[in-house]
PDB file of N, CA and C in Angstrom:
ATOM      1  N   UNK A   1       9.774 -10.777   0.126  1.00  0.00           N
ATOM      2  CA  UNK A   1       9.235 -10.307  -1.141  1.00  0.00           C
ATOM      3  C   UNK A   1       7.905  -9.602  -0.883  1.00  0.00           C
ATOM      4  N   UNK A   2       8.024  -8.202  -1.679  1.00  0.00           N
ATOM      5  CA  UNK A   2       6.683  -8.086  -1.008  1.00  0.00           C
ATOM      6  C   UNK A   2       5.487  -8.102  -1.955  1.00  0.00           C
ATOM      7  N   UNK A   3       4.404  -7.678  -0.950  1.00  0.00           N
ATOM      8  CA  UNK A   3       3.213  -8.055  -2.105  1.00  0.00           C
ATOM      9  C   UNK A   3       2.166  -6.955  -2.267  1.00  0.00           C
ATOM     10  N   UNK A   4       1.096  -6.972  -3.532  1.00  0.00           N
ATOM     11  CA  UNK A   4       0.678  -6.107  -4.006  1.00  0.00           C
ATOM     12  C   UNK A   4      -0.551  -6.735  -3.494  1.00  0.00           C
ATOM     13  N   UNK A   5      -1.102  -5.301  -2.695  1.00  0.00           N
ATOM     14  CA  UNK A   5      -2.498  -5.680  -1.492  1.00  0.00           C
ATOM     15  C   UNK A   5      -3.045  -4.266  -1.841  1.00  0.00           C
ATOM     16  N   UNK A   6      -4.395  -4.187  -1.746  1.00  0.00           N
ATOM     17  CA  UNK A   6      -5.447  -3.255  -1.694  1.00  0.00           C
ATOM     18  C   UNK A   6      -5.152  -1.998  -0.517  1.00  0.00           C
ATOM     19  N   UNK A   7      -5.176  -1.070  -0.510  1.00  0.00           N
ATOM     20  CA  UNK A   7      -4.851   0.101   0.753  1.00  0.00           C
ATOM     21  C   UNK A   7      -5.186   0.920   0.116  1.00  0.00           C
ATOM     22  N   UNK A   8      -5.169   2.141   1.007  1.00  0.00           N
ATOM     23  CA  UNK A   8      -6.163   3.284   1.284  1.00  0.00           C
ATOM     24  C   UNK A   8      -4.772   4.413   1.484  1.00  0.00           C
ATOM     25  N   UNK A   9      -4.738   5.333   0.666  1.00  0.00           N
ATOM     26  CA  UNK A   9      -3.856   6.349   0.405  1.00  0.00           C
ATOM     27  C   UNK A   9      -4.673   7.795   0.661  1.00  0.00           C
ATOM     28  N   UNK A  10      -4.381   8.512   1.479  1.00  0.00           N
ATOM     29  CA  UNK A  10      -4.936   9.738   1.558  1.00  0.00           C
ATOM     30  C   UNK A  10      -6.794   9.673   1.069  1.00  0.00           C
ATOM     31  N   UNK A  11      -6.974  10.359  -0.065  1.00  0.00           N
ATOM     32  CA  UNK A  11      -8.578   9.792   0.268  1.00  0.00           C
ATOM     33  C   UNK A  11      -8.885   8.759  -0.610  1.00  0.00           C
ATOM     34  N   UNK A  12      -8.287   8.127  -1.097  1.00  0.00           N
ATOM     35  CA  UNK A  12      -8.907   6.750  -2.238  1.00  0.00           C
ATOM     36  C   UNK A  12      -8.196   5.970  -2.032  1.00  0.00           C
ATOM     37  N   UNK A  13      -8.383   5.032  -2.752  1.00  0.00           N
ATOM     38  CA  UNK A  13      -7.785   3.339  -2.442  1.00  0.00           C
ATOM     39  C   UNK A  13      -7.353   3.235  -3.721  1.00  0.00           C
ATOM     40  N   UNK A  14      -6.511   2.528  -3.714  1.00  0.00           N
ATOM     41  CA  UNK A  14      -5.625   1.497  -5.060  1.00  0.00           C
ATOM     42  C   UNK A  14      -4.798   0.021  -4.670  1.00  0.00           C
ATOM     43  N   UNK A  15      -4.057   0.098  -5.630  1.00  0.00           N
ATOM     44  CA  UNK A  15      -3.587  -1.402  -5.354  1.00  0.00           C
ATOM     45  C   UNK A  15      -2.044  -1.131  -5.116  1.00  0.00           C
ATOM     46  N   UNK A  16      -1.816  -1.510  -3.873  1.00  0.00           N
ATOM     47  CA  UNK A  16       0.130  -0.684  -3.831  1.00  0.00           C
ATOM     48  C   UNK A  16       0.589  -1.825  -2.963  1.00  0.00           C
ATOM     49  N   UNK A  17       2.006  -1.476  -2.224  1.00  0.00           N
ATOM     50  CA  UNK A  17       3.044  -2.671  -2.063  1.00  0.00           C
ATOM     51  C   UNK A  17       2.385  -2.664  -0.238  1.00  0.00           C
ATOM     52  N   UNK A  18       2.404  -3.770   0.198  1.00  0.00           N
ATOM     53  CA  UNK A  18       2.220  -4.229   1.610  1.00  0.00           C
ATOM     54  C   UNK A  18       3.445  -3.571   2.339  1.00  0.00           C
ATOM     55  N   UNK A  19       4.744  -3.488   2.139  1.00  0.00           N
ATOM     56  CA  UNK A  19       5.839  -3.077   2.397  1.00  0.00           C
ATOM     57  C   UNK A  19       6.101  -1.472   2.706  1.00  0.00           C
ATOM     58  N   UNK A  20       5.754  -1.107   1.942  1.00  0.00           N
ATOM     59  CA  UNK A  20       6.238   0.838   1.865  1.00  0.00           C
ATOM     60  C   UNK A  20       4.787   1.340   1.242  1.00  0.00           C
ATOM     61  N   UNK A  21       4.939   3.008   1.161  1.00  0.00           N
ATOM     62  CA  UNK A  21       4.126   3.660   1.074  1.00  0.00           C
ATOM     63  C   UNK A  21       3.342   3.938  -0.801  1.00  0.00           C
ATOM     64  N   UNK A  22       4.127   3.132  -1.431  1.00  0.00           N
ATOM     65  CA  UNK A  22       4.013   2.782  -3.205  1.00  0.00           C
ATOM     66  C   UNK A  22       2.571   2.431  -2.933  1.00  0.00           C
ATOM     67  N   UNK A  23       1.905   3.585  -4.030  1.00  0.00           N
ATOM     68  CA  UNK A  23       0.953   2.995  -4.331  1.00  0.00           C
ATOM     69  C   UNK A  23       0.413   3.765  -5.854  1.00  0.00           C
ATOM     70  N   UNK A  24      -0.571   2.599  -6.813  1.00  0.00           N
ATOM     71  CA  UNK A  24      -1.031   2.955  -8.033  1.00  0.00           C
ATOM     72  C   UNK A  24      -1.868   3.744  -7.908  1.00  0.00           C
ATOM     73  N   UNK A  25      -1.864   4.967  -8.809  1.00  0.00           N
ATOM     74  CA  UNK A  25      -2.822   6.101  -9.041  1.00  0.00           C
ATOM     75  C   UNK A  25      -4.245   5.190  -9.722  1.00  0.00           C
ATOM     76  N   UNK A  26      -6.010   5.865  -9.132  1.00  0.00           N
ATOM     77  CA  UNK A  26      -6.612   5.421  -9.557  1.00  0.00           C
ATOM     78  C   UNK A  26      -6.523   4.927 -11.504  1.00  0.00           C
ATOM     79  N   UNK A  27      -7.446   4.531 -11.829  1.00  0.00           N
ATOM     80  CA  UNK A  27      -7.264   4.388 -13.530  1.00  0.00           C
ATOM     81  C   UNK A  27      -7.414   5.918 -14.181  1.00  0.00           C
ATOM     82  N   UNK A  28      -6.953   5.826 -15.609  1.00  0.00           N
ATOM     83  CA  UNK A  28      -7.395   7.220 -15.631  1.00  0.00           C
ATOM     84  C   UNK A  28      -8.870   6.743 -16.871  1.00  0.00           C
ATOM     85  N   UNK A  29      -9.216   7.880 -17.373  1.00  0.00           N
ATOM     86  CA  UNK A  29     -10.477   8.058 -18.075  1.00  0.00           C
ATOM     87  C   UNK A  29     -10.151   7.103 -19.355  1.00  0.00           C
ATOM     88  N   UNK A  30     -11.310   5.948 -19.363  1.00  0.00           N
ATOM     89  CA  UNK A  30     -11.572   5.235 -20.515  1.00  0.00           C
ATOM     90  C   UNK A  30      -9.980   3.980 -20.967  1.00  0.00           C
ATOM     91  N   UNK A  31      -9.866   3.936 -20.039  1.00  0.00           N
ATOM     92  CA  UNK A  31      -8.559   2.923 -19.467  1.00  0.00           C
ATOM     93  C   UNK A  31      -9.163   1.300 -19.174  1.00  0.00           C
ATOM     94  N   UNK A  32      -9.137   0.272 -19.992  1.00  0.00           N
ATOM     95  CA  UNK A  32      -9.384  -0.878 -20.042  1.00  0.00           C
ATOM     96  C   UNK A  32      -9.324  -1.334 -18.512  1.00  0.00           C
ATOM     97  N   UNK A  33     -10.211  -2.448 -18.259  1.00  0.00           N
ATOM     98  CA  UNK A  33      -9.645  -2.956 -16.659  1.00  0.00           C
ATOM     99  C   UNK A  33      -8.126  -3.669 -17.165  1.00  0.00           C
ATOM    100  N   UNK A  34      -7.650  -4.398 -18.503  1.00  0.00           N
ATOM    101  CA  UNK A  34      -6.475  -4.855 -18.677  1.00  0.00           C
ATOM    102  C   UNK A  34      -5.541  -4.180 -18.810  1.00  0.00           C
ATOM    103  N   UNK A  35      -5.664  -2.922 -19.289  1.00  0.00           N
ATOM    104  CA  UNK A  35      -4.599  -1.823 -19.279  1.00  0.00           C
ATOM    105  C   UNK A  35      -4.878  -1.297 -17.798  1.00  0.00           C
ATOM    106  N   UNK A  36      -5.224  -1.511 -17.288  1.00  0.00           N
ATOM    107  CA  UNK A  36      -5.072  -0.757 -15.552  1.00  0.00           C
ATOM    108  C   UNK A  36      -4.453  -1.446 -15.239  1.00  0.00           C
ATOM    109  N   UNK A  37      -4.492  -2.982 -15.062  1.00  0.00           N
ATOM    110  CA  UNK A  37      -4.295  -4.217 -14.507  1.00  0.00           C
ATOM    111  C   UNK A  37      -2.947  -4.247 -14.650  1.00  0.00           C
ATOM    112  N   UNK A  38      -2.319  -4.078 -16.047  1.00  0.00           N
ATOM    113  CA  UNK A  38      -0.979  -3.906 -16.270  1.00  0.00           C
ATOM    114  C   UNK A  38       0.137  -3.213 -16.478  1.00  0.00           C
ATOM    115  N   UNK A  39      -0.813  -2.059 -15.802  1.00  0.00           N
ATOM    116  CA  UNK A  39      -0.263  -0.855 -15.196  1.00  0.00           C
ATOM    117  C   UNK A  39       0.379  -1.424 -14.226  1.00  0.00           C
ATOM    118  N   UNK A  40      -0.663  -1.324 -13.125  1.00  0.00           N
ATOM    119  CA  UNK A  40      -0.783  -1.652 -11.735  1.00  0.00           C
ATOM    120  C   UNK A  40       0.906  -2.777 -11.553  1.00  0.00           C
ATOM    121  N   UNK A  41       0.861  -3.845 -12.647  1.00  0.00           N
ATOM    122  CA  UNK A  41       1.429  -4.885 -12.338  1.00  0.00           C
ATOM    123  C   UNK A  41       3.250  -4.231 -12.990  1.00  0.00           C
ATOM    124  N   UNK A  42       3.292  -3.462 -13.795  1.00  0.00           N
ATOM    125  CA  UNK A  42       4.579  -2.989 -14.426  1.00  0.00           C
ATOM    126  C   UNK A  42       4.833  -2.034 -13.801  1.00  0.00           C
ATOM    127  N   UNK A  43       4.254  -1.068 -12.729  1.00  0.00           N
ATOM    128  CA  UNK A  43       4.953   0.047 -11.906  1.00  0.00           C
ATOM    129  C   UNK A  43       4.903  -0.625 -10.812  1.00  0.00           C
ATOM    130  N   UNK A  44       4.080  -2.037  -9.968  1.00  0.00           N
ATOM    131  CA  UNK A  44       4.387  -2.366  -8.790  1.00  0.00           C
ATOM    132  C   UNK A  44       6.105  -3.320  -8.832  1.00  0.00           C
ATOM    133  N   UNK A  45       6.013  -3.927 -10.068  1.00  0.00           N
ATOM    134  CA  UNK A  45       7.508  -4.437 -10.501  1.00  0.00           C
ATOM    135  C   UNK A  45       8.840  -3.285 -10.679  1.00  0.00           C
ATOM    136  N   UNK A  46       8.412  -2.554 -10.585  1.00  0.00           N
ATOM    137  CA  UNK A  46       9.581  -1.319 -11.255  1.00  0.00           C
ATOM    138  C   UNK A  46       9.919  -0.787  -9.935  1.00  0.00           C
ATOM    139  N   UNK A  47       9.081  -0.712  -8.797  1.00  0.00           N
ATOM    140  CA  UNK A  47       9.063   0.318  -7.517  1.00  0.00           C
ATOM    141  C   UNK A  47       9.811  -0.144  -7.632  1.00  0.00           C
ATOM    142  N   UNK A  48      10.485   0.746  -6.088  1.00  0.00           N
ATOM    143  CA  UNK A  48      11.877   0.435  -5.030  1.00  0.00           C
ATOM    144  C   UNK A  48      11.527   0.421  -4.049  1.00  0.00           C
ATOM    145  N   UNK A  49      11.070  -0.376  -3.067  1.00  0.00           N
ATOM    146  CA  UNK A  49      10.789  -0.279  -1.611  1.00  0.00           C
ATOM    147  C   UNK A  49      11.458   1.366  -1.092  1.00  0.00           C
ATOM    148  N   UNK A  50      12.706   1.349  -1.201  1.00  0.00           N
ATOM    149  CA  UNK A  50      13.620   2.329  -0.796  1.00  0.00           C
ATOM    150  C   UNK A  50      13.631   3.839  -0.808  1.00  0.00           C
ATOM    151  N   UNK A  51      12.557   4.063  -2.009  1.00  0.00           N
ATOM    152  CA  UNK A  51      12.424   4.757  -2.330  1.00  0.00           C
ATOM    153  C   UNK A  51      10.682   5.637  -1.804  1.00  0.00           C
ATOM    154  N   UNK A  52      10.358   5.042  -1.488  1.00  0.00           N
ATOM    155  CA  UNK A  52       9.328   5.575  -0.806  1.00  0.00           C
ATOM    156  C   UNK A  52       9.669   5.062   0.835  1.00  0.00           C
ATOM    157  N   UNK A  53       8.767   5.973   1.678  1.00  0.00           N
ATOM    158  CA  UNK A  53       9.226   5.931   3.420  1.00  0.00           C
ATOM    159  C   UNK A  53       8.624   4.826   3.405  1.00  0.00           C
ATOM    160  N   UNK A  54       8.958   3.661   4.273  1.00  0.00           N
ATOM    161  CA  UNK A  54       8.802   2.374   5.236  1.00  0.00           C
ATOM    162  C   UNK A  54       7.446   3.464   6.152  1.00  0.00           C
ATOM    163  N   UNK A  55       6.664   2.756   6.337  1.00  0.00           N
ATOM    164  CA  UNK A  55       5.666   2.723   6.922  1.00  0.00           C
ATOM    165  C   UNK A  55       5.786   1.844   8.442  1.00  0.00           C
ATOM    166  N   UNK A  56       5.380   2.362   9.712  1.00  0.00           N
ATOM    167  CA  UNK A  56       5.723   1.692  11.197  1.00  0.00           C
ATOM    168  C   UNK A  56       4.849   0.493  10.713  1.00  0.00           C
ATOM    169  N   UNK A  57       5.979  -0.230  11.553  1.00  0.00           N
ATOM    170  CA  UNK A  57       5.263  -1.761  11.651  1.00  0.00           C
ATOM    171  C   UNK A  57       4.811  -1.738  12.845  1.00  0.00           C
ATOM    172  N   UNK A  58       3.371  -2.279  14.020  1.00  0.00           N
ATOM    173  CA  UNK A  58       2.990  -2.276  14.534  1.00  0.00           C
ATOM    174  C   UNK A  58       2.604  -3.645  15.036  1.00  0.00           C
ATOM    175  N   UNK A  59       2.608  -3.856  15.870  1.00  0.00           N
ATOM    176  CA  UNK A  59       1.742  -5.520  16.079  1.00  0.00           C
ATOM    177  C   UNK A  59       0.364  -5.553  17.107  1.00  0.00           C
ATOM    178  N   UNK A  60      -0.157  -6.096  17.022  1.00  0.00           N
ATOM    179  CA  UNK A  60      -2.215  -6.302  17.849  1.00  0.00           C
ATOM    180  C   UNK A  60      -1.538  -6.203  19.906  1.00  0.00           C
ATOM    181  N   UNK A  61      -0.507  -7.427  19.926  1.00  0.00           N
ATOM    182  CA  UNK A  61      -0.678  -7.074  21.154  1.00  0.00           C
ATOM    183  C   UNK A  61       0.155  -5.390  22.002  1.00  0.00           C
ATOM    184  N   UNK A  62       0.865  -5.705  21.097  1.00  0.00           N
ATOM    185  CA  UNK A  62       1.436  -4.072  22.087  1.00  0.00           C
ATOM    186  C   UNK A  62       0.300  -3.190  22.124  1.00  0.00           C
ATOM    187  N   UNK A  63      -0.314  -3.139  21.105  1.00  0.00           N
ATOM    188  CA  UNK A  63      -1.305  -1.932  21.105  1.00  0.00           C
ATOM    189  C   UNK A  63      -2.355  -2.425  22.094  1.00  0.00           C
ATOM    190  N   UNK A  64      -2.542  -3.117  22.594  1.00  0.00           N
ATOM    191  CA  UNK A  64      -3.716  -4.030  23.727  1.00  0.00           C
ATOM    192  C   UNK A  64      -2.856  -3.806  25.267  1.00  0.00           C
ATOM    193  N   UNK A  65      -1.695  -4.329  25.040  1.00  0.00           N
ATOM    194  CA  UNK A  65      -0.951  -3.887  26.090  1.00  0.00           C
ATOM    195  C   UNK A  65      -0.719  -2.231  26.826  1.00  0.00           C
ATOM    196  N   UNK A  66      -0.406  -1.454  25.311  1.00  0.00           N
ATOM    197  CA  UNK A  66      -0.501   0.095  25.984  1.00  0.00           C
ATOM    198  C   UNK A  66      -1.761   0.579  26.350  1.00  0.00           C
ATOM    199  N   UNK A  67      -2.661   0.270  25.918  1.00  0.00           N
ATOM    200  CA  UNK A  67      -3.897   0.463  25.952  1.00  0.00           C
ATOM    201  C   UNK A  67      -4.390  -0.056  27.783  1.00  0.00           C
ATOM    202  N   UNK A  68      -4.127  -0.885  27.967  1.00  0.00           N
ATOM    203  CA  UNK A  68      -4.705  -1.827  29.600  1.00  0.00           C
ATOM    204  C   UNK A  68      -3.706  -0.893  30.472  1.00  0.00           C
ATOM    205  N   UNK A  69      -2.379  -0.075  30.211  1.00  0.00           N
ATOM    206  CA  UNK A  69      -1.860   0.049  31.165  1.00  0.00           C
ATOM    207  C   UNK A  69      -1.638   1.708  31.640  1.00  0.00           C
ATOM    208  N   UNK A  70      -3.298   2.274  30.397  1.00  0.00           N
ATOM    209  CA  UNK A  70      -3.043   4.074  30.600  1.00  0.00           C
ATOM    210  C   UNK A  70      -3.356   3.972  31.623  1.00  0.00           C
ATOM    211  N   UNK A  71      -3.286   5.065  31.990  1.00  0.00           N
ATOM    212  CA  UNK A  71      -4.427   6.119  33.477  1.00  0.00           C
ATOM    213  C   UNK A  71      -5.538   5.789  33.148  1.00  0.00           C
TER     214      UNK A  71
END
């Protein structure tokens, strides 16, 4: 299941899915923090993973590993 985490989209940040590349457009002008909030929470329920590209999964040691074994 996935979850709705803080990230950094091209140049601003919002609140989008840990999973895929979904993410909420900042608020717009004169937009309650509760009407953002339940924005945020009724289009992160509606996505489709599927529908936006999967993002590489990566893990700490490979990248430590390729790293120790350049030229």
């Amino acid at each position: 299941m996935p979850l709705l985490v803080w990230k950094k989209k091209g140049g601003f940040y919002g609140w989008g899915c840990e999973d895929c590349k979904f993410v909420v457009q900042e608020p717009r002008i004169r937009e309650s923090v509760g009407e953002y909030v339940a924005t945020i929470r009724n289009a992160f329920d509606a996505h489709d993973c599927e529908d936006y590209a999967q993002r590489r999964q990566t893990s700490g040691p490979l990248l430590i590993k390729k790293a120790a074994n350049a030229p």
